[in-house]
PDB file of N, CA and C in Angstrom:
ATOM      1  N   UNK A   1     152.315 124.871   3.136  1.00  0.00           N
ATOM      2  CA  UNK A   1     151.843 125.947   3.999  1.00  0.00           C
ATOM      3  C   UNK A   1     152.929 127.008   4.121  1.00  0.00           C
ATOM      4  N   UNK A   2     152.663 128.179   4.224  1.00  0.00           N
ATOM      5  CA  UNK A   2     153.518 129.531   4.450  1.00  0.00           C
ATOM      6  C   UNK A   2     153.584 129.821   5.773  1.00  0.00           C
ATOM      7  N   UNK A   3     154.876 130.113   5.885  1.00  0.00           N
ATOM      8  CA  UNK A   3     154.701 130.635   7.238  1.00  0.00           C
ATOM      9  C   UNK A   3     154.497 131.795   7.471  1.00  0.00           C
ATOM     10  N   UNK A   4     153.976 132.047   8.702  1.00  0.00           N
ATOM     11  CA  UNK A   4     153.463 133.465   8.975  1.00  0.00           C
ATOM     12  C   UNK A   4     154.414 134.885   9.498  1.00  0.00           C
ATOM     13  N   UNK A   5     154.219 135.834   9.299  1.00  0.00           N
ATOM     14  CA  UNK A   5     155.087 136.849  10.103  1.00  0.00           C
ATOM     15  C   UNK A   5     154.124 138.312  10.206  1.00  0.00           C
ATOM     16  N   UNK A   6     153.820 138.754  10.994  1.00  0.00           N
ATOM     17  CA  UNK A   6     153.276 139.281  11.323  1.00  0.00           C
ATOM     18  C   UNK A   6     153.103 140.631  11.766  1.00  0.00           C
ATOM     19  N   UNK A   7     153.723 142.025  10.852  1.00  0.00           N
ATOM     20  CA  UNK A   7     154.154 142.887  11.139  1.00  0.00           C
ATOM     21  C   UNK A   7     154.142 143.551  12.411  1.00  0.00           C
ATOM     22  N   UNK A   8     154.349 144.386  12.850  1.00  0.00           N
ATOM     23  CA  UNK A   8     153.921 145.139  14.637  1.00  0.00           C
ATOM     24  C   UNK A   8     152.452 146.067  14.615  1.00  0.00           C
ATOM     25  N   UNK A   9     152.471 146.402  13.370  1.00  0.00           N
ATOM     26  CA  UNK A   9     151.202 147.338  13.059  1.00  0.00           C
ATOM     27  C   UNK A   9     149.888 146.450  12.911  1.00  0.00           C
ATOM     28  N   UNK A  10     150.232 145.458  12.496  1.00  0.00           N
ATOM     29  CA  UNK A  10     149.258 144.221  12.599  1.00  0.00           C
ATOM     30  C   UNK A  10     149.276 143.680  14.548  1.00  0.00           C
ATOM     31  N   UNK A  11     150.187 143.429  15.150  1.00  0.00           N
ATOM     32  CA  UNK A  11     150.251 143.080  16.331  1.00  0.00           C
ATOM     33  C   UNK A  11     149.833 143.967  17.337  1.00  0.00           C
ATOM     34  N   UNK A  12     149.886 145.719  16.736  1.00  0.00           N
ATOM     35  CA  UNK A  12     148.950 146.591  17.286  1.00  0.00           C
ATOM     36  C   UNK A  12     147.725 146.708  17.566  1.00  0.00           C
ATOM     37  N   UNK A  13     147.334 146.140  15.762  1.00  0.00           N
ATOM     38  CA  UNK A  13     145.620 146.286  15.976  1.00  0.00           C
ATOM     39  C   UNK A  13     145.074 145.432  17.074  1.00  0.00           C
ATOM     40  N   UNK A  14     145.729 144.220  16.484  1.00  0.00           N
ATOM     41  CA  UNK A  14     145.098 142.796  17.290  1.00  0.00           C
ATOM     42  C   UNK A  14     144.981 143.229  18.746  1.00  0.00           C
ATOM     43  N   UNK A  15     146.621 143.732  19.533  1.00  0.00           N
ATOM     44  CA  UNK A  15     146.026 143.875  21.190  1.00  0.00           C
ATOM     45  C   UNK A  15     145.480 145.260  21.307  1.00  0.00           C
ATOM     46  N   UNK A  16     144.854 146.058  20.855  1.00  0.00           N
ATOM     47  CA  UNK A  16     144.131 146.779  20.615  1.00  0.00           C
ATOM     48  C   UNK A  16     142.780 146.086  20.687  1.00  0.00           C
ATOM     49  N   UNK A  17     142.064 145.648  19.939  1.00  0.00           N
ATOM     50  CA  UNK A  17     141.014 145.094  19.459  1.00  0.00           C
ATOM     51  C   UNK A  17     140.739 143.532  20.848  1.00  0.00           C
ATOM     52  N   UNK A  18     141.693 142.761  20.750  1.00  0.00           N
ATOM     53  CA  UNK A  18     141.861 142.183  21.924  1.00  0.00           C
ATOM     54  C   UNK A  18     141.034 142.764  23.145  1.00  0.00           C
ATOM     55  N   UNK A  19     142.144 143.622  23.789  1.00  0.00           N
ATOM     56  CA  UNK A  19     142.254 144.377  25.405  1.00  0.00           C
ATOM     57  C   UNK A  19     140.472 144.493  25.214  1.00  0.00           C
ATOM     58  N   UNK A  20     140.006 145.263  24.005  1.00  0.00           N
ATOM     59  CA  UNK A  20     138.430 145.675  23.862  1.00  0.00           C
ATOM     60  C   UNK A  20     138.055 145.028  24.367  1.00  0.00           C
ATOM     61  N   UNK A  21     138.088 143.990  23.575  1.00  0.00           N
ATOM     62  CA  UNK A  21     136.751 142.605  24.108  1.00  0.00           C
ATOM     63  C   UNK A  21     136.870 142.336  25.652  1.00  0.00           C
ATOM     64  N   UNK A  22     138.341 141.810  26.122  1.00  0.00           N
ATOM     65  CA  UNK A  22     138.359 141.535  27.262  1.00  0.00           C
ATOM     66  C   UNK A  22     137.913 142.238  28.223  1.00  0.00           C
ATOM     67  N   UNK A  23     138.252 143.656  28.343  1.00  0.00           N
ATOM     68  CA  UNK A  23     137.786 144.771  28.995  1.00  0.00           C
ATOM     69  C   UNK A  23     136.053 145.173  28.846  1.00  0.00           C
ATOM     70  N   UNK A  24     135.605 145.253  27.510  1.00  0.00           N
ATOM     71  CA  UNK A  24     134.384 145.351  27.475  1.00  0.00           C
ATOM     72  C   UNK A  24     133.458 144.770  27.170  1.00  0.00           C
ATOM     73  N   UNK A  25     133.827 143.504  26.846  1.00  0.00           N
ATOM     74  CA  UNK A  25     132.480 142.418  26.559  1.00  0.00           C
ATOM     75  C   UNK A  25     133.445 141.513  27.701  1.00  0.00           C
ATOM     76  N   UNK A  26     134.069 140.389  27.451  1.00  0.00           N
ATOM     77  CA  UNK A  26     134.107 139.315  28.088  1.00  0.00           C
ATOM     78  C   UNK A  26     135.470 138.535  28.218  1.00  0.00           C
ATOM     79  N   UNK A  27     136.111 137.922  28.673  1.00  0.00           N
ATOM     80  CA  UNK A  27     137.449 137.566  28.210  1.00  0.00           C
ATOM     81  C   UNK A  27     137.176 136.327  27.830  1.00  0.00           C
ATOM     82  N   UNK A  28     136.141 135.678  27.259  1.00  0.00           N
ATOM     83  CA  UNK A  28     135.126 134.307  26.937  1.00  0.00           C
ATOM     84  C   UNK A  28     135.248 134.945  25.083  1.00  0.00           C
ATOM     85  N   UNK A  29     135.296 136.033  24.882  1.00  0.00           N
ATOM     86  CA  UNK A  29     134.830 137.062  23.981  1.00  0.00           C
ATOM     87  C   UNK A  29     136.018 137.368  23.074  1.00  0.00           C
ATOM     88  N   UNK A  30     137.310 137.860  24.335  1.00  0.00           N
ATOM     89  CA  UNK A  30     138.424 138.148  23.556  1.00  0.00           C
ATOM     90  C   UNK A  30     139.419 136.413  23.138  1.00  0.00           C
ATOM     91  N   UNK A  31     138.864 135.507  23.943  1.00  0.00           N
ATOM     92  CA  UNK A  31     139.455 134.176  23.769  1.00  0.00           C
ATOM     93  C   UNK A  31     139.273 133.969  22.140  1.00  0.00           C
ATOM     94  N   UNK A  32     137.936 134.218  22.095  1.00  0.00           N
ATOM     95  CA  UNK A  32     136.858 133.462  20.660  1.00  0.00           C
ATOM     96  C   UNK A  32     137.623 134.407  19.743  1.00  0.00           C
ATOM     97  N   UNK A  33     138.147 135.980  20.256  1.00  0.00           N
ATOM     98  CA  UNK A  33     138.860 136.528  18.361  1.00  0.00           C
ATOM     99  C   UNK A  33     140.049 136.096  18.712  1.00  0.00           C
ATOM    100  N   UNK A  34     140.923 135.365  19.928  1.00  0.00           N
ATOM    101  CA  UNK A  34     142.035 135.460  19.399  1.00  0.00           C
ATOM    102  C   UNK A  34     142.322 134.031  18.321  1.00  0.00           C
ATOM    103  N   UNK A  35     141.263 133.133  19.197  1.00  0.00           N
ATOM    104  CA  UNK A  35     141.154 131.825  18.032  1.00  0.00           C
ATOM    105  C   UNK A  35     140.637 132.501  16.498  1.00  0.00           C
ATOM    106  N   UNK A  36     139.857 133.132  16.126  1.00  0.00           N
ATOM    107  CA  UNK A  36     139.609 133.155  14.999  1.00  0.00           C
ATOM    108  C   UNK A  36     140.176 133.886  14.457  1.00  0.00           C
ATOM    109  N   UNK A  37     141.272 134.987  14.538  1.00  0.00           N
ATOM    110  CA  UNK A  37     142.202 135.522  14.118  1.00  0.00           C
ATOM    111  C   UNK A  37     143.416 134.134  13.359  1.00  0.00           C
ATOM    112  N   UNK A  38     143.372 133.736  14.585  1.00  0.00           N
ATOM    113  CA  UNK A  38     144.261 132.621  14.708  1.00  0.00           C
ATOM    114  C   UNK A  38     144.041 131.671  13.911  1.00  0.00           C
ATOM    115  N   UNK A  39     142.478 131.309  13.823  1.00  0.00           N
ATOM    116  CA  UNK A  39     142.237 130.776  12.224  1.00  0.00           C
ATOM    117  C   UNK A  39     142.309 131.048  10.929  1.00  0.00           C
ATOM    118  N   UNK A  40     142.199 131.900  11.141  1.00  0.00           N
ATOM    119  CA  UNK A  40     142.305 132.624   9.597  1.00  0.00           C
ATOM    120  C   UNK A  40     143.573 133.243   9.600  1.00  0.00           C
ATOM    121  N   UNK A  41     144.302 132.940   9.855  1.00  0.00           N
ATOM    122  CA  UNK A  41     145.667 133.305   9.020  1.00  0.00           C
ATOM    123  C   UNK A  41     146.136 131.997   8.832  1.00  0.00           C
ATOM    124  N   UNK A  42     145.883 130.884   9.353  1.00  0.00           N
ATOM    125  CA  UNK A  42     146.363 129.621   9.022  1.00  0.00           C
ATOM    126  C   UNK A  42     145.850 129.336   8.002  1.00  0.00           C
ATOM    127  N   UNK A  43     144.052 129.640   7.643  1.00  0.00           N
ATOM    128  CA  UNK A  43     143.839 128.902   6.804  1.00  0.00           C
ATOM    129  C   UNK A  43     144.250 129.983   5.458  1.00  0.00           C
ATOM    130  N   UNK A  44     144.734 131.157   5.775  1.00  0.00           N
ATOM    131  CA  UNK A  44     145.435 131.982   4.291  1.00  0.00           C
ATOM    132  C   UNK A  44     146.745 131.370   4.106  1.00  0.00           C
ATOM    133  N   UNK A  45     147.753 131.213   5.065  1.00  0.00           N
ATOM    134  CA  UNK A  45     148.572 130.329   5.170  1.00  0.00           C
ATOM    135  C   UNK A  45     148.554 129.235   4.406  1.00  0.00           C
ATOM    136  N   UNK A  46     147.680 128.534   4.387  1.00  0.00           N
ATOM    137  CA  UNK A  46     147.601 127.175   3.551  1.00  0.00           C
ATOM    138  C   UNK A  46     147.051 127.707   2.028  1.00  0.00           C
ATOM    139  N   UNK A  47     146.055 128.912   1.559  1.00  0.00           N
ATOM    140  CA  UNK A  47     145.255 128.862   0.914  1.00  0.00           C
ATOM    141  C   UNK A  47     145.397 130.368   0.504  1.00  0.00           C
ATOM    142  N   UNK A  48     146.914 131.247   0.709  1.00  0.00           N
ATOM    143  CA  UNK A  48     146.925 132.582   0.470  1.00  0.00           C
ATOM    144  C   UNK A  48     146.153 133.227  -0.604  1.00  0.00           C
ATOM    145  N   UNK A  49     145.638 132.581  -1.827  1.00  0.00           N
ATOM    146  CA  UNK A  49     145.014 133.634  -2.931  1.00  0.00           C
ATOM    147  C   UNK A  49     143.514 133.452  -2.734  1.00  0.00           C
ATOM    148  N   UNK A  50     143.162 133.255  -1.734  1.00  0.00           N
ATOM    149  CA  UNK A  50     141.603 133.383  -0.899  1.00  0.00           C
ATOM    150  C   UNK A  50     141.311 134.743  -0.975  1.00  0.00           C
ATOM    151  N   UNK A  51     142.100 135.742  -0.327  1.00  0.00           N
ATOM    152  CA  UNK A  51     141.910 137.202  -0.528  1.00  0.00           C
ATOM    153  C   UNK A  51     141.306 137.805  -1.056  1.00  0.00           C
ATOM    154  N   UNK A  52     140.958 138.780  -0.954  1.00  0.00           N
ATOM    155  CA  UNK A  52     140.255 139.844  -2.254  1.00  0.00           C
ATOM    156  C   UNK A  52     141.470 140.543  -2.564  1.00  0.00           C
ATOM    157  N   UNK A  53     142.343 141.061  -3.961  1.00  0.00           N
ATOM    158  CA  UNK A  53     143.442 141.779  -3.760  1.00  0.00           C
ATOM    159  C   UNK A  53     142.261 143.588  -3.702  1.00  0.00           C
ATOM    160  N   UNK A  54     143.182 144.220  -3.235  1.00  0.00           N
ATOM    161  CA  UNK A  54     142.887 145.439  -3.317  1.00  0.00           C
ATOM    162  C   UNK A  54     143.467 146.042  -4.244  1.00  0.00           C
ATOM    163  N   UNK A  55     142.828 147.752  -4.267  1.00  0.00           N
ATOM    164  CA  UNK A  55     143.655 148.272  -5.244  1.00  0.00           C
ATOM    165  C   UNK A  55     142.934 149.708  -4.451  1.00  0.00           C
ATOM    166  N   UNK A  56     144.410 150.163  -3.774  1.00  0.00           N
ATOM    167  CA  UNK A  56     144.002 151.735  -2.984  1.00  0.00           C
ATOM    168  C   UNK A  56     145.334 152.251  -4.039  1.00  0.00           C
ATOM    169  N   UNK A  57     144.697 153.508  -4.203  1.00  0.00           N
ATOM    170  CA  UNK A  57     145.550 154.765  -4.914  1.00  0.00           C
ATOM    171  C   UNK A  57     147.274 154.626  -4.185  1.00  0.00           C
ATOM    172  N   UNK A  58     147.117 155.019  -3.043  1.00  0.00           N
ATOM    173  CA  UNK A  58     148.341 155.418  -2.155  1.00  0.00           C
ATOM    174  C   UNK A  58     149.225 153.902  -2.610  1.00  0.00           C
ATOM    175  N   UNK A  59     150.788 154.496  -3.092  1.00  0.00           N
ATOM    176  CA  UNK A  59     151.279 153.090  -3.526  1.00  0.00           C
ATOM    177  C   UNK A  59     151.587 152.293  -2.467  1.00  0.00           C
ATOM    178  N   UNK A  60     151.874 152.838  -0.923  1.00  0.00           N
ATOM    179  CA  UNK A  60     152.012 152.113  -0.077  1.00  0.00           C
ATOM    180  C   UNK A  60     151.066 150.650   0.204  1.00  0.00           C
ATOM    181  N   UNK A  61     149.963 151.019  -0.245  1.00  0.00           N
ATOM    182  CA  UNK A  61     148.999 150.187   0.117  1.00  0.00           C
ATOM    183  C   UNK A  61     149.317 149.140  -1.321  1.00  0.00           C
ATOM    184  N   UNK A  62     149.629 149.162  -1.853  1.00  0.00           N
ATOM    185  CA  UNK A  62     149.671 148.562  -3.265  1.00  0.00           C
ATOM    186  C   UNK A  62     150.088 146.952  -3.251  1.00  0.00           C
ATOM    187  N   UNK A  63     149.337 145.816  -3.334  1.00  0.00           N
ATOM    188  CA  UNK A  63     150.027 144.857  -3.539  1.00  0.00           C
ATOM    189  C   UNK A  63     148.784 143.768  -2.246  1.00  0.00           C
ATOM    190  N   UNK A  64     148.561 144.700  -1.484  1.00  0.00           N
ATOM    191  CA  UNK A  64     147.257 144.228  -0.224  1.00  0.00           C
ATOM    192  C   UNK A  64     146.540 143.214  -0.880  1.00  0.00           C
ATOM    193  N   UNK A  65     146.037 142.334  -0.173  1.00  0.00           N
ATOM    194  CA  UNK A  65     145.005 141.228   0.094  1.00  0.00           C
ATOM    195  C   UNK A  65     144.026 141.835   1.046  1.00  0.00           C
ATOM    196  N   UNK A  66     142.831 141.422   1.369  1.00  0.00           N
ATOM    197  CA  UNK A  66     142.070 141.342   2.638  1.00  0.00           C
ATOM    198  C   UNK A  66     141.328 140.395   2.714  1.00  0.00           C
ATOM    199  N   UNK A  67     140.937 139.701   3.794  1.00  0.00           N
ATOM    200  CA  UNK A  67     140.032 138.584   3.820  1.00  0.00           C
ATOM    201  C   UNK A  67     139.646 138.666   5.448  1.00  0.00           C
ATOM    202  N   UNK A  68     138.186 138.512   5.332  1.00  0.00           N
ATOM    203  CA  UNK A  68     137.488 138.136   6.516  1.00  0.00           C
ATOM    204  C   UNK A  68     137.941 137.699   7.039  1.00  0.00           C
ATOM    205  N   UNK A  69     137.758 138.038   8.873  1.00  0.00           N
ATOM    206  CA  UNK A  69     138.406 137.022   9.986  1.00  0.00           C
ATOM    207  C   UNK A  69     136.981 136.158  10.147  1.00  0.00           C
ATOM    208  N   UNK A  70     137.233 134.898  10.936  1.00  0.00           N
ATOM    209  CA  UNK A  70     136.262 133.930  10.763  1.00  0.00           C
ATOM    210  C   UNK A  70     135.020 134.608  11.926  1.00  0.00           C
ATOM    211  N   UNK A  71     133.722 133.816  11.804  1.00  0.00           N
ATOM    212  CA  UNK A  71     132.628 133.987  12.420  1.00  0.00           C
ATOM    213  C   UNK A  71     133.057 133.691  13.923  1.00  0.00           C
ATOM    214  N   UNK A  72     132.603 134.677  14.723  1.00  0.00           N
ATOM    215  CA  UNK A  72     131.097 136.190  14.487  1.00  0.00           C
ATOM    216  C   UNK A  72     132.313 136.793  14.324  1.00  0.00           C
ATOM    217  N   UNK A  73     133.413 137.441  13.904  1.00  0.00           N
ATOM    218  CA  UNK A  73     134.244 138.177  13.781  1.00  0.00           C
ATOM    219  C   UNK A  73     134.858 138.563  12.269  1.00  0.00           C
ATOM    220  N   UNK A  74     133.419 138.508  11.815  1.00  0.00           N
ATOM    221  CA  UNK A  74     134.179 138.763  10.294  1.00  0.00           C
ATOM    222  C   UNK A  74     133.895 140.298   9.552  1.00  0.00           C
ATOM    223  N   UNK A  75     133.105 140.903  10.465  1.00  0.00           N
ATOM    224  CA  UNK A  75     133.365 142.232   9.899  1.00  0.00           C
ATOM    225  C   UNK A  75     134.468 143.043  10.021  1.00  0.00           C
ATOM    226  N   UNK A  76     136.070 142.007  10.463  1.00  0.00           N
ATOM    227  CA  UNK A  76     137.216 142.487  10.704  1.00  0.00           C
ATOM    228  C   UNK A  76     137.990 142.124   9.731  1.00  0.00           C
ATOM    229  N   UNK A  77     138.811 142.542   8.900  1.00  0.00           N
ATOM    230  CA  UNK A  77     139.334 142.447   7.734  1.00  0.00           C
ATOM    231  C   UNK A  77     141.014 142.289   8.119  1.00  0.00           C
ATOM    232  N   UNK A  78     141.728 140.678   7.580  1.00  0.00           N
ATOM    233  CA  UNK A  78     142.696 140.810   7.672  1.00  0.00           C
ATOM    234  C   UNK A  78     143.787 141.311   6.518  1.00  0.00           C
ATOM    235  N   UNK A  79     144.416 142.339   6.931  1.00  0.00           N
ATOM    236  CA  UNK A  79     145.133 142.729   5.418  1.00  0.00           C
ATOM    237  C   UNK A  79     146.425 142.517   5.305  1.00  0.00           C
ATOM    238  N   UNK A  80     147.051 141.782   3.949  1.00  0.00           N
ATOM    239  CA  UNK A  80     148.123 140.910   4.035  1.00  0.00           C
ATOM    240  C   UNK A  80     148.703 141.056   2.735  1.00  0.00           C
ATOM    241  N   UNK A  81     150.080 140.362   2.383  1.00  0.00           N
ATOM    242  CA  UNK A  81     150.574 139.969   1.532  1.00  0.00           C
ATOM    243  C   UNK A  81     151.521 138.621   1.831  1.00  0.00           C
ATOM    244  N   UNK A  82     151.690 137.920   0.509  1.00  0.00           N
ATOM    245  CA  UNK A  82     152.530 136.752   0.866  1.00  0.00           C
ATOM    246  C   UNK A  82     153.225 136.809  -0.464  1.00  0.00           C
ATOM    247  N   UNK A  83     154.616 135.618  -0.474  1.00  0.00           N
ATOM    248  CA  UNK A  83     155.574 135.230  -1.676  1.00  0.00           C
ATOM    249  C   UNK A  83     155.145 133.794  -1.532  1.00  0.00           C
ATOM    250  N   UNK A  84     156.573 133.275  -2.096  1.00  0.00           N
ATOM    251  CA  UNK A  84     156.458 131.861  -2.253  1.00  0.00           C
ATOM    252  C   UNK A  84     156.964 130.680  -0.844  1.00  0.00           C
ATOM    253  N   UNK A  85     157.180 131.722   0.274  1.00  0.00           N
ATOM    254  CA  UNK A  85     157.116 131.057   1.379  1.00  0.00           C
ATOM    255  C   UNK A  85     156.651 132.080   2.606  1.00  0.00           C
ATOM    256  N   UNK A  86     155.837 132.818   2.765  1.00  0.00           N
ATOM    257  CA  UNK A  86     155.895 133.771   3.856  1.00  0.00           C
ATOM    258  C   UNK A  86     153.961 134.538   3.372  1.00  0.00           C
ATOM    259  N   UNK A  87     153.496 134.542   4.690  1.00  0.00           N
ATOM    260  CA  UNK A  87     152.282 135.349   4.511  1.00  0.00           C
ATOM    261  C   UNK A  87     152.665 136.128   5.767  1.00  0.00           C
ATOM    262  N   UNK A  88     152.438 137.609   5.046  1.00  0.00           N
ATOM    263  CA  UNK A  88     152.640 138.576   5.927  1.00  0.00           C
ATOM    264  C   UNK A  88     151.376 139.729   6.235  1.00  0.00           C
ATOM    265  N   UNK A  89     151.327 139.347   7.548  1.00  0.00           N
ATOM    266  CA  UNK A  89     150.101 139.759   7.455  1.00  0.00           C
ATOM    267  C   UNK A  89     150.333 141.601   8.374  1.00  0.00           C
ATOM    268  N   UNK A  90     149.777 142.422   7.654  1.00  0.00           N
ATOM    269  CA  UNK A  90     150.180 143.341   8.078  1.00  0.00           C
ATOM    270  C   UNK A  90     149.235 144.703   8.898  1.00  0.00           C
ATOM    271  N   UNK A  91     147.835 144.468   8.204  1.00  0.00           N
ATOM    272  CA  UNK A  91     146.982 145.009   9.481  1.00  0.00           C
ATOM    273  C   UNK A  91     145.784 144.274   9.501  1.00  0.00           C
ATOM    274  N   UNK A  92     145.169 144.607  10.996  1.00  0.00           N
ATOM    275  CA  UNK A  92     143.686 144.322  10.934  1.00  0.00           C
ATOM    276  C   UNK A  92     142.783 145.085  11.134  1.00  0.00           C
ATOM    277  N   UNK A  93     141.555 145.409  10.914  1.00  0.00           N
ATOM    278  CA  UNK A  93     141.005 146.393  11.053  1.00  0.00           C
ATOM    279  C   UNK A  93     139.680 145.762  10.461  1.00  0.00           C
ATOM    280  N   UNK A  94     138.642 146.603  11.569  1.00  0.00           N
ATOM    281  CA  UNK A  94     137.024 146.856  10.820  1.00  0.00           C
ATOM    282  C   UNK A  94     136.745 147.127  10.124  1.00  0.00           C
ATOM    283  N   UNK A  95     135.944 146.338   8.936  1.00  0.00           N
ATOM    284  CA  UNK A  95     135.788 146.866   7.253  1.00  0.00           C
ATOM    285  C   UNK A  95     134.987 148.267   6.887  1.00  0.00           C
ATOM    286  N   UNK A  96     134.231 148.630   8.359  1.00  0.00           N
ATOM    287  CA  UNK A  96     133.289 149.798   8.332  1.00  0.00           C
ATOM    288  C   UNK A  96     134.029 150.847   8.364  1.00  0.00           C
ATOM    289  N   UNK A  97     135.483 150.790   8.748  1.00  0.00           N
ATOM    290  CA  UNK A  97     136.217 152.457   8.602  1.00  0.00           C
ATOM    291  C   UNK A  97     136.304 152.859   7.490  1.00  0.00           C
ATOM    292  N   UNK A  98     136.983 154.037   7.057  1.00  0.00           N
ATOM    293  CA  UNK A  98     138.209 154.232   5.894  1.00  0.00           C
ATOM    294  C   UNK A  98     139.101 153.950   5.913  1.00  0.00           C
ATOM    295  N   UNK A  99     139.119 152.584   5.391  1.00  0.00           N
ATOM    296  CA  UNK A  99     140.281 152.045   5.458  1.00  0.00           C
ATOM    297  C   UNK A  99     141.774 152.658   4.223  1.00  0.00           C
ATOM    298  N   UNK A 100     141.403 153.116   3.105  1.00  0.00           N
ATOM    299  CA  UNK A 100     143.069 153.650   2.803  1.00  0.00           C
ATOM    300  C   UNK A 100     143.758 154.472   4.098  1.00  0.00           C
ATOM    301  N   UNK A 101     142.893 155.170   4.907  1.00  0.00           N
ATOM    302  CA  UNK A 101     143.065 156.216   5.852  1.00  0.00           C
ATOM    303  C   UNK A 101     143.777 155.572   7.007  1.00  0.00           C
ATOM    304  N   UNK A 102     143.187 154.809   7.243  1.00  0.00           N
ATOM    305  CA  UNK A 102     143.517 153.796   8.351  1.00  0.00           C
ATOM    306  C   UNK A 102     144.534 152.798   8.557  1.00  0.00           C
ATOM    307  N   UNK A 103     144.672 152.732   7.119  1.00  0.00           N
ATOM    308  CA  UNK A 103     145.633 151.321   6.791  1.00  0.00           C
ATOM    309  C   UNK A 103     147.145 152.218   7.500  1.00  0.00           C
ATOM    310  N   UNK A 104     147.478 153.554   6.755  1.00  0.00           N
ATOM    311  CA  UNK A 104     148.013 154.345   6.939  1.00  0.00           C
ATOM    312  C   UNK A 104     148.508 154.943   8.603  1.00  0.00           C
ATOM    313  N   UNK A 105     147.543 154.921   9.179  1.00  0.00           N
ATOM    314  CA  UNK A 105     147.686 155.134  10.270  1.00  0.00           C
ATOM    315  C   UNK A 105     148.650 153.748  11.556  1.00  0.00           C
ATOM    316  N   UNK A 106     149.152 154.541  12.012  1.00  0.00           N
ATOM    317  CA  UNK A 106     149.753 153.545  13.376  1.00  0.00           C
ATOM    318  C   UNK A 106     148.277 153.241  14.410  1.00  0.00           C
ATOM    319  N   UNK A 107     148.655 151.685  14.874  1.00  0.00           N
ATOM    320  CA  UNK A 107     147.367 151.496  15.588  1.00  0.00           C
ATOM    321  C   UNK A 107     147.289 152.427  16.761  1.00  0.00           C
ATOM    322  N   UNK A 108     145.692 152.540  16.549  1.00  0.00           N
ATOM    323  CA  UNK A 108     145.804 153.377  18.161  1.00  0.00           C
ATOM    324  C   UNK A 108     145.769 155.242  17.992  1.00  0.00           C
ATOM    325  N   UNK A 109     145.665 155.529  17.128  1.00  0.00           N
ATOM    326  CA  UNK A 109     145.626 156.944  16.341  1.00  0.00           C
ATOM    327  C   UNK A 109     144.226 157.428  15.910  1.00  0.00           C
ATOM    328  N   UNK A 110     143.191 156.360  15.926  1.00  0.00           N
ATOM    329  CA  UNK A 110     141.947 157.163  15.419  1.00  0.00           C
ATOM    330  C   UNK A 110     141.158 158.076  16.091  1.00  0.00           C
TER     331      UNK A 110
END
């Protein structure tokens, strides 16, 4: 298993996306994504080339994974890279944006 690290731009989205739920659906709501966030990086962790790799123009983005966060929360895309000991997971975000646009962006800017 890899261990995890978790950039700040990634730790943005999440209490971003978090505060949402709690604040506007339920904190029953924001419990359930923080577990399934929480699942799914363990199980990339164990199983990193699960991913879809990407391939965005901008070289920054270059080298990305993304993979579904688990159910009902999977129209949220976790986007990552890993080596031979480390999955780094670096943003999250809704698959319905523009995401080269977004990836780009600091959380909290749209």
């Amino acid at each position: 298993m890899l261990g995890i690290q978790k950039a700040p731009d990634f730790i943005g989205d999440f209490d971003i996306q978090f505060r949402w739920y709690a604040f506007e659906a339920d904190w029953n709501v924001a419990m359930r994504y923080l577990s399934a966030v929480h699942q799914t990086l363990e199980l990339l962790a164990y199983q990193p080339a699960l991913g879809r790799e990407r391939r965005f123009r901008d070289p920054r983005l270059r080298g990305l994974r993304s993979f579904r966060t688990q159910q009902p929360f999977n129209k949220h895309l976790i986007f990552y890279r890993y080596d031979a000991t480390t999955l780094f997971a670096e943003r999250i975000a809704h698959g319905a944006r523009n995401l080269p646009r977004r990836l780009l962006q600091r959380p909290g800017t749209d």
